[in-house]
N, C-alpha and C. Protein backbone atom coordinates (compact mmCIF):
# COMPACT_ATOMS: atom_id res chain seq x y z
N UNK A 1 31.36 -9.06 -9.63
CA UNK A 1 30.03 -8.73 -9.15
C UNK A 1 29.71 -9.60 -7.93
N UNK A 2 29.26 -9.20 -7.22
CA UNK A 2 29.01 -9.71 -5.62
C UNK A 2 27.61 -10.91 -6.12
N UNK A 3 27.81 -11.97 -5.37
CA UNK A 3 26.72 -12.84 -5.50
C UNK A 3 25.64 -12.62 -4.19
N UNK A 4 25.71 -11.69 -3.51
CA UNK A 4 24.68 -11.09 -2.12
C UNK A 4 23.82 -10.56 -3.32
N UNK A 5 22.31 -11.12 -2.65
CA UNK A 5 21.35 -10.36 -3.17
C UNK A 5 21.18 -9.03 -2.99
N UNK A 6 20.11 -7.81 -3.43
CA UNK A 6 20.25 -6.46 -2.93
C UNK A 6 18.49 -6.28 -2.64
N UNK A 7 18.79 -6.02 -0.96
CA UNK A 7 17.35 -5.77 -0.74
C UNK A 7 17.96 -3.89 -0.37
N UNK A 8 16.25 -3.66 -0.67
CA UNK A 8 16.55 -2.44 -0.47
C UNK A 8 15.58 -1.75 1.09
N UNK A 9 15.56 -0.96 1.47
CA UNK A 9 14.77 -0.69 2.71
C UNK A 9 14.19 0.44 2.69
N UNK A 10 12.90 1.02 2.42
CA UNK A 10 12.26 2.23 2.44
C UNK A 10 12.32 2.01 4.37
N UNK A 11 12.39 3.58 4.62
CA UNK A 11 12.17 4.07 6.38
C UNK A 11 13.10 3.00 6.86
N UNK A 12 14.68 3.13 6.47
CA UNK A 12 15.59 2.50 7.07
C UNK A 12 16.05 3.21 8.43
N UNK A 13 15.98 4.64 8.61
CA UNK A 13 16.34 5.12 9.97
C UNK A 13 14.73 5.31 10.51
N UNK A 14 14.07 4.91 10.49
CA UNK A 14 12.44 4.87 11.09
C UNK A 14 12.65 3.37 12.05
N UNK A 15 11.56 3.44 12.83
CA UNK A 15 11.31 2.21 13.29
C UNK A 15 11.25 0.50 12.70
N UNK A 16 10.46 0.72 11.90
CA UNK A 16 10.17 -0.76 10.81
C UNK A 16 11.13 -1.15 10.01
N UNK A 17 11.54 0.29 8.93
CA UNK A 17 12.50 -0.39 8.26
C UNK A 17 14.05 -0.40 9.20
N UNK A 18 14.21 0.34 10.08
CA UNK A 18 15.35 -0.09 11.23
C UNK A 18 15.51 -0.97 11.41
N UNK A 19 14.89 -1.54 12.00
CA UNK A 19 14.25 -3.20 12.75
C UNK A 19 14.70 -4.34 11.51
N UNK A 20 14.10 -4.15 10.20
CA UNK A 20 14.44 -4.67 9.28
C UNK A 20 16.01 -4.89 9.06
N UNK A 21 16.29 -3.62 9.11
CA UNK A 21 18.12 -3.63 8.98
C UNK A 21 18.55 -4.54 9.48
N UNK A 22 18.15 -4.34 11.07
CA UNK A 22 18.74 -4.77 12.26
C UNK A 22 18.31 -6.47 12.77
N UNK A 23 17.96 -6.72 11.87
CA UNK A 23 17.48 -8.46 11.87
C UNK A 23 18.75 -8.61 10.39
N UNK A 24 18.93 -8.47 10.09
CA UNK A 24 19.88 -9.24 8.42
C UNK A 24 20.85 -8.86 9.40
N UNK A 25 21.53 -7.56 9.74
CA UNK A 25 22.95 -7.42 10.10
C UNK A 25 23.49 -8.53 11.10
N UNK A 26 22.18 -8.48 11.97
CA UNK A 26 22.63 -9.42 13.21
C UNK A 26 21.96 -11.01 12.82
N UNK A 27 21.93 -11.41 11.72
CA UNK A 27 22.11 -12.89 11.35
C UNK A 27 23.16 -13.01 10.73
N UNK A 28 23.82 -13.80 11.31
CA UNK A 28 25.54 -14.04 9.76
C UNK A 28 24.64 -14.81 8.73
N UNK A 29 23.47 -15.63 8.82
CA UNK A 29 23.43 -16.10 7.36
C UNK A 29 22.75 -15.40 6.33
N UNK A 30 21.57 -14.47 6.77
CA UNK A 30 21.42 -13.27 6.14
C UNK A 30 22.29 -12.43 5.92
N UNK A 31 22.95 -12.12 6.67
CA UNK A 31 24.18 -11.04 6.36
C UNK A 31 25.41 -11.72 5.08
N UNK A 32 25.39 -12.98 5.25
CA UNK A 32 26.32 -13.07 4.20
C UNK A 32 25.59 -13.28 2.63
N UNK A 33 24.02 -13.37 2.85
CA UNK A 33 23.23 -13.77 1.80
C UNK A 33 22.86 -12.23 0.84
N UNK A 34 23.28 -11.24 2.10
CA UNK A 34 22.28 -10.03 1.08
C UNK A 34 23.16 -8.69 1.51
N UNK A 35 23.19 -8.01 0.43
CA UNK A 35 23.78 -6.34 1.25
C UNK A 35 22.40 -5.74 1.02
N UNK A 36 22.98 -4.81 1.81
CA UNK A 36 21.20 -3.55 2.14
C UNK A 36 21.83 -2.09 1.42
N UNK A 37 20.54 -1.73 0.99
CA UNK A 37 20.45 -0.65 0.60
C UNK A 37 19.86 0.20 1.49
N UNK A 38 19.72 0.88 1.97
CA UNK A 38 18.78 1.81 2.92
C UNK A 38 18.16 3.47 1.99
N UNK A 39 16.87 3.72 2.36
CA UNK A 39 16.37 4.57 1.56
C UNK A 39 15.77 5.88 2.88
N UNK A 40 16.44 6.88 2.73
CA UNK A 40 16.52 7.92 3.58
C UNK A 40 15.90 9.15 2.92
N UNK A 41 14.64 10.34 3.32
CA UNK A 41 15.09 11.43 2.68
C UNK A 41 16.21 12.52 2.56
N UNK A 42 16.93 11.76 3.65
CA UNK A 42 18.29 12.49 3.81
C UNK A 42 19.23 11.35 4.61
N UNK A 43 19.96 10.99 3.10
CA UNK A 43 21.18 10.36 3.15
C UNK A 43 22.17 10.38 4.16
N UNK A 44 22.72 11.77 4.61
CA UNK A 44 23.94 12.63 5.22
C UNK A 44 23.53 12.72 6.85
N UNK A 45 22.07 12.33 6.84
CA UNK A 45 21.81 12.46 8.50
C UNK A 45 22.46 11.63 9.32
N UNK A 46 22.34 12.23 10.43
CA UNK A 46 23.10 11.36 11.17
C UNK A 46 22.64 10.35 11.52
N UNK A 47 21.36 9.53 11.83
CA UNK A 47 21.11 8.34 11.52
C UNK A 47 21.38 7.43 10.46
N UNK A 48 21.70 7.72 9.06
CA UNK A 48 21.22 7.16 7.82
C UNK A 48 23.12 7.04 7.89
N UNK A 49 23.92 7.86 8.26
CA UNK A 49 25.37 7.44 8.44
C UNK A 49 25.76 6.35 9.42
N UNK A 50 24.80 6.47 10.48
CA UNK A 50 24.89 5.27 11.52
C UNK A 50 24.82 4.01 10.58
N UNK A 51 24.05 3.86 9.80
CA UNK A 51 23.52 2.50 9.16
C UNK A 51 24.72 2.17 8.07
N UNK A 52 25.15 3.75 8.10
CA UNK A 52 26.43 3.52 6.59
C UNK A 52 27.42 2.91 7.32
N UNK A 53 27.89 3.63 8.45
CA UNK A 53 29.41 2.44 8.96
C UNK A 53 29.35 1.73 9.90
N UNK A 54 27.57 0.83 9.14
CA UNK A 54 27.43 -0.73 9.97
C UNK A 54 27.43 -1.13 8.12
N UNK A 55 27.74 -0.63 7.08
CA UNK A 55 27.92 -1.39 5.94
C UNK A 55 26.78 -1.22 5.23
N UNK A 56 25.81 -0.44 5.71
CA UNK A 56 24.14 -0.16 4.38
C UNK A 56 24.60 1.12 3.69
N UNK A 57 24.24 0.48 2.16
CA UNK A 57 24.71 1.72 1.35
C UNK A 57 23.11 2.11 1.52
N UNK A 58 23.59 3.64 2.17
CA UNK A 58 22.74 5.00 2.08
C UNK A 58 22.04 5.40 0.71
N UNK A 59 20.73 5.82 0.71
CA UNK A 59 20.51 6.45 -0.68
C UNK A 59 19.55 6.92 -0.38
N UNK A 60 19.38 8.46 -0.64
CA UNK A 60 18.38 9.25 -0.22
C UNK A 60 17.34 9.68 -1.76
N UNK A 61 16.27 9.29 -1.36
CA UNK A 61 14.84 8.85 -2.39
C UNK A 61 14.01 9.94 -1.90
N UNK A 62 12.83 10.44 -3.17
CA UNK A 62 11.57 11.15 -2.80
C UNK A 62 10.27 10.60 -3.00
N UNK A 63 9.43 9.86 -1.99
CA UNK A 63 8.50 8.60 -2.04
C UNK A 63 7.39 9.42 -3.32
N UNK A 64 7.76 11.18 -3.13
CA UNK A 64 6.90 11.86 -4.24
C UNK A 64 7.26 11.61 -6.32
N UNK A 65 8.24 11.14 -5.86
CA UNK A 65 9.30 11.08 -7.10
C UNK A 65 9.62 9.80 -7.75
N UNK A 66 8.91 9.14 -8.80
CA UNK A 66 8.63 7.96 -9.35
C UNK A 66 10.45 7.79 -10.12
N UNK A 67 11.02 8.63 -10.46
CA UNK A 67 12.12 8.75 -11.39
C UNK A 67 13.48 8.59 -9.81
N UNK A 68 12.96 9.03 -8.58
CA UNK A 68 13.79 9.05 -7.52
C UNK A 68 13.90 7.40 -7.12
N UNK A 69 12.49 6.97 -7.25
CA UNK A 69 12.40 5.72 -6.42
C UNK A 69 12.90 4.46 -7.31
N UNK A 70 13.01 4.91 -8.38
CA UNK A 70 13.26 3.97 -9.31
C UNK A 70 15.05 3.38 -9.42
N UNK A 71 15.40 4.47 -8.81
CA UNK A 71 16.93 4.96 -9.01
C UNK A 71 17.29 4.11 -7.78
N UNK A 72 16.43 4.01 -6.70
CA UNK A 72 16.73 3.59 -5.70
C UNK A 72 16.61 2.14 -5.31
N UNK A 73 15.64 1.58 -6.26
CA UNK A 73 15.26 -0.22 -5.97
C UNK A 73 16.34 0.07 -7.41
N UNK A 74 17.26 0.15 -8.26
CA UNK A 74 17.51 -0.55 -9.29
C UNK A 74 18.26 -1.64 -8.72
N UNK A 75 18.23 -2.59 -9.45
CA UNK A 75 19.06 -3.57 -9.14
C UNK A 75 18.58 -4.32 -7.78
N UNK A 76 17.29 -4.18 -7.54
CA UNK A 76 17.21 -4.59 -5.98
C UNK A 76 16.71 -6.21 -6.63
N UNK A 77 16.83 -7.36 -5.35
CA UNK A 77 16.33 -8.36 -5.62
C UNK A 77 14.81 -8.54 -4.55
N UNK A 78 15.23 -7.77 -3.69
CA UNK A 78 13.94 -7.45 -2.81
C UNK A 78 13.71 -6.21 -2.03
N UNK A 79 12.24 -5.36 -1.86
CA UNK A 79 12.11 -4.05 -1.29
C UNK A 79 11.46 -4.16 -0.41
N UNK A 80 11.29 -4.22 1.17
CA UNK A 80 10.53 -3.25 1.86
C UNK A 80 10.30 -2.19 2.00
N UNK A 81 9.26 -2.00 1.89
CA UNK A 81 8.06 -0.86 1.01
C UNK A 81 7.51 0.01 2.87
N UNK A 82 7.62 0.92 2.98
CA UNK A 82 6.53 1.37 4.22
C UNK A 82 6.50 2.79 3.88
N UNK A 83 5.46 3.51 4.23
CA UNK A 83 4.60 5.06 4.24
C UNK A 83 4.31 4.97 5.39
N UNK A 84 4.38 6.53 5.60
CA UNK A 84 3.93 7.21 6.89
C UNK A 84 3.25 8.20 6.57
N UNK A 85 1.89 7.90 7.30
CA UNK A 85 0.13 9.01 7.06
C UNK A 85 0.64 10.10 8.10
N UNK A 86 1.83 9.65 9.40
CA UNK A 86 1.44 10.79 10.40
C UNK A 86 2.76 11.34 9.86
N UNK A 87 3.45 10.94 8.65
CA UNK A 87 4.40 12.65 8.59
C UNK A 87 3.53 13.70 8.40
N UNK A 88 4.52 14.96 8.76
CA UNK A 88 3.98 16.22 8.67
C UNK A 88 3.64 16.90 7.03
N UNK A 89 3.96 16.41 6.02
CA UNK A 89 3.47 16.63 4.92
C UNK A 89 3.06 15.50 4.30
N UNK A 90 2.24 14.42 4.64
CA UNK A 90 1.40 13.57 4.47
C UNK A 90 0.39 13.32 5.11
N UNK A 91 -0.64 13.32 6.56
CA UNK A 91 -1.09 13.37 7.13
C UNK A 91 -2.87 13.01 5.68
N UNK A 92 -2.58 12.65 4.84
CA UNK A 92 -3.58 12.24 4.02
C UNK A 92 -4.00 10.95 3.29
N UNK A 93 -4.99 10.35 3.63
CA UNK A 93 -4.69 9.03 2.89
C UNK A 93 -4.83 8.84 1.41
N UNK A 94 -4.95 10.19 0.60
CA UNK A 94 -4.64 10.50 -1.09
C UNK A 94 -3.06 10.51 -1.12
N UNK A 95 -2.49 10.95 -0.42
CA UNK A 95 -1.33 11.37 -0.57
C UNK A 95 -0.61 9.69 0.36
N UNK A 96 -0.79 9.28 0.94
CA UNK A 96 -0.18 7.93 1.21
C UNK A 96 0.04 7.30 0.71
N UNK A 97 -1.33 6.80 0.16
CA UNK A 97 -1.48 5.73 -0.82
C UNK A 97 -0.79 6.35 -2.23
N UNK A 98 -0.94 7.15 -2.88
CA UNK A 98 0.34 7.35 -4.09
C UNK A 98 1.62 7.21 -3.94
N UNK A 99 1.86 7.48 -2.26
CA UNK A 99 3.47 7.23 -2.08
C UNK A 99 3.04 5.78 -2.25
N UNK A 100 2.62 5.12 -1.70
CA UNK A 100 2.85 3.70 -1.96
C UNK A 100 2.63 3.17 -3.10
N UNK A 101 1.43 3.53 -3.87
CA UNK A 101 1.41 2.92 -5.43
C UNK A 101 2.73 2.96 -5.73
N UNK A 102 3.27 4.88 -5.76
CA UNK A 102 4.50 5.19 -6.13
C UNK A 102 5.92 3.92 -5.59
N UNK A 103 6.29 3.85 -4.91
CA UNK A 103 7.02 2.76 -4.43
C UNK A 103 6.49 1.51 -4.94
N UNK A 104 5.86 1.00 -5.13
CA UNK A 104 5.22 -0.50 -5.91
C UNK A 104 5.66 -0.14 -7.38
N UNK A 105 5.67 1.00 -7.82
CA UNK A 105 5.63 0.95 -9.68
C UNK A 105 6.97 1.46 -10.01
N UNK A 106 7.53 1.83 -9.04
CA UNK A 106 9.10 2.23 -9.03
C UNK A 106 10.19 0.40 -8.68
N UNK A 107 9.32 -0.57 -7.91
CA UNK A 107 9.29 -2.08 -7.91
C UNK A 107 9.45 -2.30 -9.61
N UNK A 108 8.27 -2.29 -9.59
CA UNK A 108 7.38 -3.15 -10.90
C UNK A 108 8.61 -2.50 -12.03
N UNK A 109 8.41 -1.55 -12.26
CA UNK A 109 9.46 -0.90 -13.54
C UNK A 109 10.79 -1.74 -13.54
N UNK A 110 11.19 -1.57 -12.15
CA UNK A 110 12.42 -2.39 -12.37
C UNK A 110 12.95 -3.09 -12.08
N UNK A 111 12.05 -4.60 -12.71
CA UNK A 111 11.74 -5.93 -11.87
C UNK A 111 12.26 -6.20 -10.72
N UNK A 112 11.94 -5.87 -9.96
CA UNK A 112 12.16 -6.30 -8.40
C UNK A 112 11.32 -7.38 -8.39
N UNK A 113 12.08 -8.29 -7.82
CA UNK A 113 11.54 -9.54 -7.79
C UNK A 113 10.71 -9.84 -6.14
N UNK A 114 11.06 -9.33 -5.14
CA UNK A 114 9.86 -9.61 -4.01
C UNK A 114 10.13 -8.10 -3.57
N UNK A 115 8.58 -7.90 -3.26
CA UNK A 115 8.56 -6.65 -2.92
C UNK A 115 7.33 -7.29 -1.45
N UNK A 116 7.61 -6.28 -0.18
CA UNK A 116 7.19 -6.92 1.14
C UNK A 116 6.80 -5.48 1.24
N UNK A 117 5.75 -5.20 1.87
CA UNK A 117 4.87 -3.77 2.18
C UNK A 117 4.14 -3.74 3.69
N UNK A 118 4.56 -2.71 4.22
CA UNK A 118 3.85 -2.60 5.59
C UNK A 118 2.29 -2.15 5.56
N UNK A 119 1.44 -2.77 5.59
CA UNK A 119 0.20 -2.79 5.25
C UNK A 119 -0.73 -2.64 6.58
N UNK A 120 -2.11 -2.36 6.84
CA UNK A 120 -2.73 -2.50 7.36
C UNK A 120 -3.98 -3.14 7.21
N UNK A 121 -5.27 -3.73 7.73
CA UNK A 121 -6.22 -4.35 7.32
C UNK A 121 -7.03 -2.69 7.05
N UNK A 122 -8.16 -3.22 5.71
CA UNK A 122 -9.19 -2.13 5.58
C UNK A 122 -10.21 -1.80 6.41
N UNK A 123 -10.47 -0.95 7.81
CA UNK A 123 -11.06 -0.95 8.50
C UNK A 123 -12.71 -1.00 7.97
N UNK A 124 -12.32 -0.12 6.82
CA UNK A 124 -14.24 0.16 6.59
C UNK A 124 -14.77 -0.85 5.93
N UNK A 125 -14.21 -1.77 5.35
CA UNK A 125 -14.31 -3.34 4.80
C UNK A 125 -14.85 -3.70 5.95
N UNK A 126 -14.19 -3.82 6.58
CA UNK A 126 -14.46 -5.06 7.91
C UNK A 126 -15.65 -4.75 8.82
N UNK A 127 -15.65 -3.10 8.78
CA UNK A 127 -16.82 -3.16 9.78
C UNK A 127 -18.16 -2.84 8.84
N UNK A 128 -17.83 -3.08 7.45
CA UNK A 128 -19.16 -2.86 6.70
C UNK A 128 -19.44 -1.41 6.84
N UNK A 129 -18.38 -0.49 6.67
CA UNK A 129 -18.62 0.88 6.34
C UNK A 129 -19.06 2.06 7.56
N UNK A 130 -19.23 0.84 8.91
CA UNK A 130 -19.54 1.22 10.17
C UNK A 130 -18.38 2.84 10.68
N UNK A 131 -16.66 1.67 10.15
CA UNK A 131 -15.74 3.17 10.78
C UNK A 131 -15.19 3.73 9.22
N UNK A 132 -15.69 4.11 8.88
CA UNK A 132 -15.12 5.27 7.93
C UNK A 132 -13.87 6.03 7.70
N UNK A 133 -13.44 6.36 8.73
CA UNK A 133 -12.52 7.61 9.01
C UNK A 133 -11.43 7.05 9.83
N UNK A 134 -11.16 5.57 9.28
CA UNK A 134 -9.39 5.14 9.35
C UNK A 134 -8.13 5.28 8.79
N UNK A 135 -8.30 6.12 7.97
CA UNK A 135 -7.59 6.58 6.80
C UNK A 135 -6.30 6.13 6.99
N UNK A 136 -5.33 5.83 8.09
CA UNK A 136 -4.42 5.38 8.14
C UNK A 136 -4.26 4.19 8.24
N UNK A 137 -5.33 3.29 8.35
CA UNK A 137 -5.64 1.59 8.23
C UNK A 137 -5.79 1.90 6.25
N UNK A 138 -7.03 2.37 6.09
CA UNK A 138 -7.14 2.04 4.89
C UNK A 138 -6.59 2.60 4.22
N UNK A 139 -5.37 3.85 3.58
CA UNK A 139 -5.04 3.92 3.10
C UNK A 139 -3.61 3.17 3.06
N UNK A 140 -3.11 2.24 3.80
CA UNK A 140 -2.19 1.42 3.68
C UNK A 140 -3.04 -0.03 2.80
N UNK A 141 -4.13 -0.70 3.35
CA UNK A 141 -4.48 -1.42 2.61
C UNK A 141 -4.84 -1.38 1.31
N UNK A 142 -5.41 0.05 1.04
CA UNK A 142 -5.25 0.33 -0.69
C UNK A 142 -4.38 -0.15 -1.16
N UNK A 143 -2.63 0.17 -0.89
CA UNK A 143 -2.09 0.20 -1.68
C UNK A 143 -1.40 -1.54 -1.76
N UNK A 144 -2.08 -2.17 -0.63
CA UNK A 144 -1.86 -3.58 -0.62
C UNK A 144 -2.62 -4.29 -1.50
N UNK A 145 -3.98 -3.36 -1.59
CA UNK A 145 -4.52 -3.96 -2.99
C UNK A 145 -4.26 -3.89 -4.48
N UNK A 146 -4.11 -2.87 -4.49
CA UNK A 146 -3.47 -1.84 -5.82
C UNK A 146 -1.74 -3.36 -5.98
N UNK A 147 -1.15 -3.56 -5.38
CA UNK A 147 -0.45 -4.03 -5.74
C UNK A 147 -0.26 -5.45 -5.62
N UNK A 148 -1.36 -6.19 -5.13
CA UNK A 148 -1.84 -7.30 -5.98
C UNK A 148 -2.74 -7.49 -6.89
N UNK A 149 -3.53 -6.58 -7.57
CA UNK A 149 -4.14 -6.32 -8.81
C UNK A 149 -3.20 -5.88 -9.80
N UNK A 150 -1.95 -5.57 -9.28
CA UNK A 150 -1.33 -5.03 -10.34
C UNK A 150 0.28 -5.80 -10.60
N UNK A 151 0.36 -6.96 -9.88
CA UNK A 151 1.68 -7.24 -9.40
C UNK A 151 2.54 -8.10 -10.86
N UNK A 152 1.62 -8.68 -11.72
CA UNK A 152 2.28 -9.37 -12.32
C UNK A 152 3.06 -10.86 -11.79
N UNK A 153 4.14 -10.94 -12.19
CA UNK A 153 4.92 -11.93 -11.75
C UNK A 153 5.96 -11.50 -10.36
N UNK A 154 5.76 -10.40 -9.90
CA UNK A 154 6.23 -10.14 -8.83
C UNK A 154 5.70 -10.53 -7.70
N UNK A 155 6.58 -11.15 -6.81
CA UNK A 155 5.94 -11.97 -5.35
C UNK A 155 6.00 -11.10 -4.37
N UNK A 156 4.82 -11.04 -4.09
CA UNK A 156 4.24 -9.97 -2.88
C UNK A 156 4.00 -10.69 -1.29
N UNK A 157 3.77 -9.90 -0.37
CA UNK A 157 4.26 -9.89 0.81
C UNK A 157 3.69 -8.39 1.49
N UNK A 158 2.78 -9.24 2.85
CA UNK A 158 2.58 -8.15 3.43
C UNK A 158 2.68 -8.28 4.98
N UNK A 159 3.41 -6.71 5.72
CA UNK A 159 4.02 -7.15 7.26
C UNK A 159 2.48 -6.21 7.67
N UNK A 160 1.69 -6.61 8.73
CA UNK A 160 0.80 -6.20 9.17
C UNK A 160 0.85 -5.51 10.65
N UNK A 161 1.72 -4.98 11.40
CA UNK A 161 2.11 -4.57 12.85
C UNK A 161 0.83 -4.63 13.68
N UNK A 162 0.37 -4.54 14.38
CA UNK A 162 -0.67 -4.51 14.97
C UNK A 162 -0.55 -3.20 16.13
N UNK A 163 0.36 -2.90 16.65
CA UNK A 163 0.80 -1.29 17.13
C UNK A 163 2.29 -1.22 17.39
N UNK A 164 2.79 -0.09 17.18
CA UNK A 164 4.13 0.12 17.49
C UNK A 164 4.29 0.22 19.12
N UNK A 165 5.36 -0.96 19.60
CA UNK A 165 4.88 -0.77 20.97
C UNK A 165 6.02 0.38 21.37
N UNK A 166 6.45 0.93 20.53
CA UNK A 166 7.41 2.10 21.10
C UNK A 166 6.29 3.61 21.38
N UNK A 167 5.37 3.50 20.88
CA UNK A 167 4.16 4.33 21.02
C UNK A 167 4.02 4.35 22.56
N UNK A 168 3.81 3.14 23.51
CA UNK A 168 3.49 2.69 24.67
C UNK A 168 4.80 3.39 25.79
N UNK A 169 5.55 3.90 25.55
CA UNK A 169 6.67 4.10 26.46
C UNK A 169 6.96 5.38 26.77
């Protein structure tokens, strides 16, 4: 049995969890500390193969599918966690935030020991209910809450981006 920890990577061919990859591969002391899992809705793409023969075992998950995601952190020692409000069949912050509960309790079930989540601050918190209709701020911070009310002995962690500057180009 390999003594490398197993992190796993939700949106490994996406931007964030890419980036993620692409910081462990290119440290030798991370790289010799951990293998990656990468979590794709499609394994076989040709991105998610790019990541396979740099050495990330591929595994294609349904963020809708609590029995999918579970299959996918087993054995993990750590998960980055991220949802996307602007896919084309999510575009809702009901439907975000369950992918993310969903990914936290697919964690929790099977002790994952640090779980790290791409989060946002709660806009309508902050401005005292002023902006309402951030749904893609606050439905990421829901589920940052939801999973420190609910974390147990699991050590939590949250990456906060402030804009994707690939947006800018």
């Amino acid at each position: 049995m390999s003594s490398q920890k197993l992190l796993t990577i939700f949106g490994s061919t996406g931007n964030q969890g890419g980036s993620v990859i692409d910081v462990i591969l290119a440290d030798p002391q991370l790289k010799q500390n951990y293998r990656l899992r990468g979590i794709s809705r499609n394994a076989s793409s040709i991105s998610a193969q790019s990541l396979a023969q740099k050495g990330v075992e591929m595994v294609s998950a349904n963020v809708n599918d609590l029995e999918s995601l579970r299959a996918a952190v087993r054995g993990s020692y750590g998960v980055f966690g991220v949802t996307n409000f602007w896919d084309k069949d999510v575009v809702s912050k009901k439907i975000e935030v369950q992918q993310g509960k969903n990914i936290f309790e697919a964690c929790k079930a099977e002790s994952v020991t640090r779980f790290v989540f791409s989060a946002l601050p709660n806009v309508e918190k902050l401005s005292n209910g002023v902006l309402n209709h951030v749904e893609h701020f606050d439905g990421k911070a829901a589920v940052a809450e939801y999973a420190e009310a609910n974390k147990g002995p699991m050590i939590t962690s949250y990456f906060m981006p402030g804009a994707l500057l690939s947006r800018f180009t």
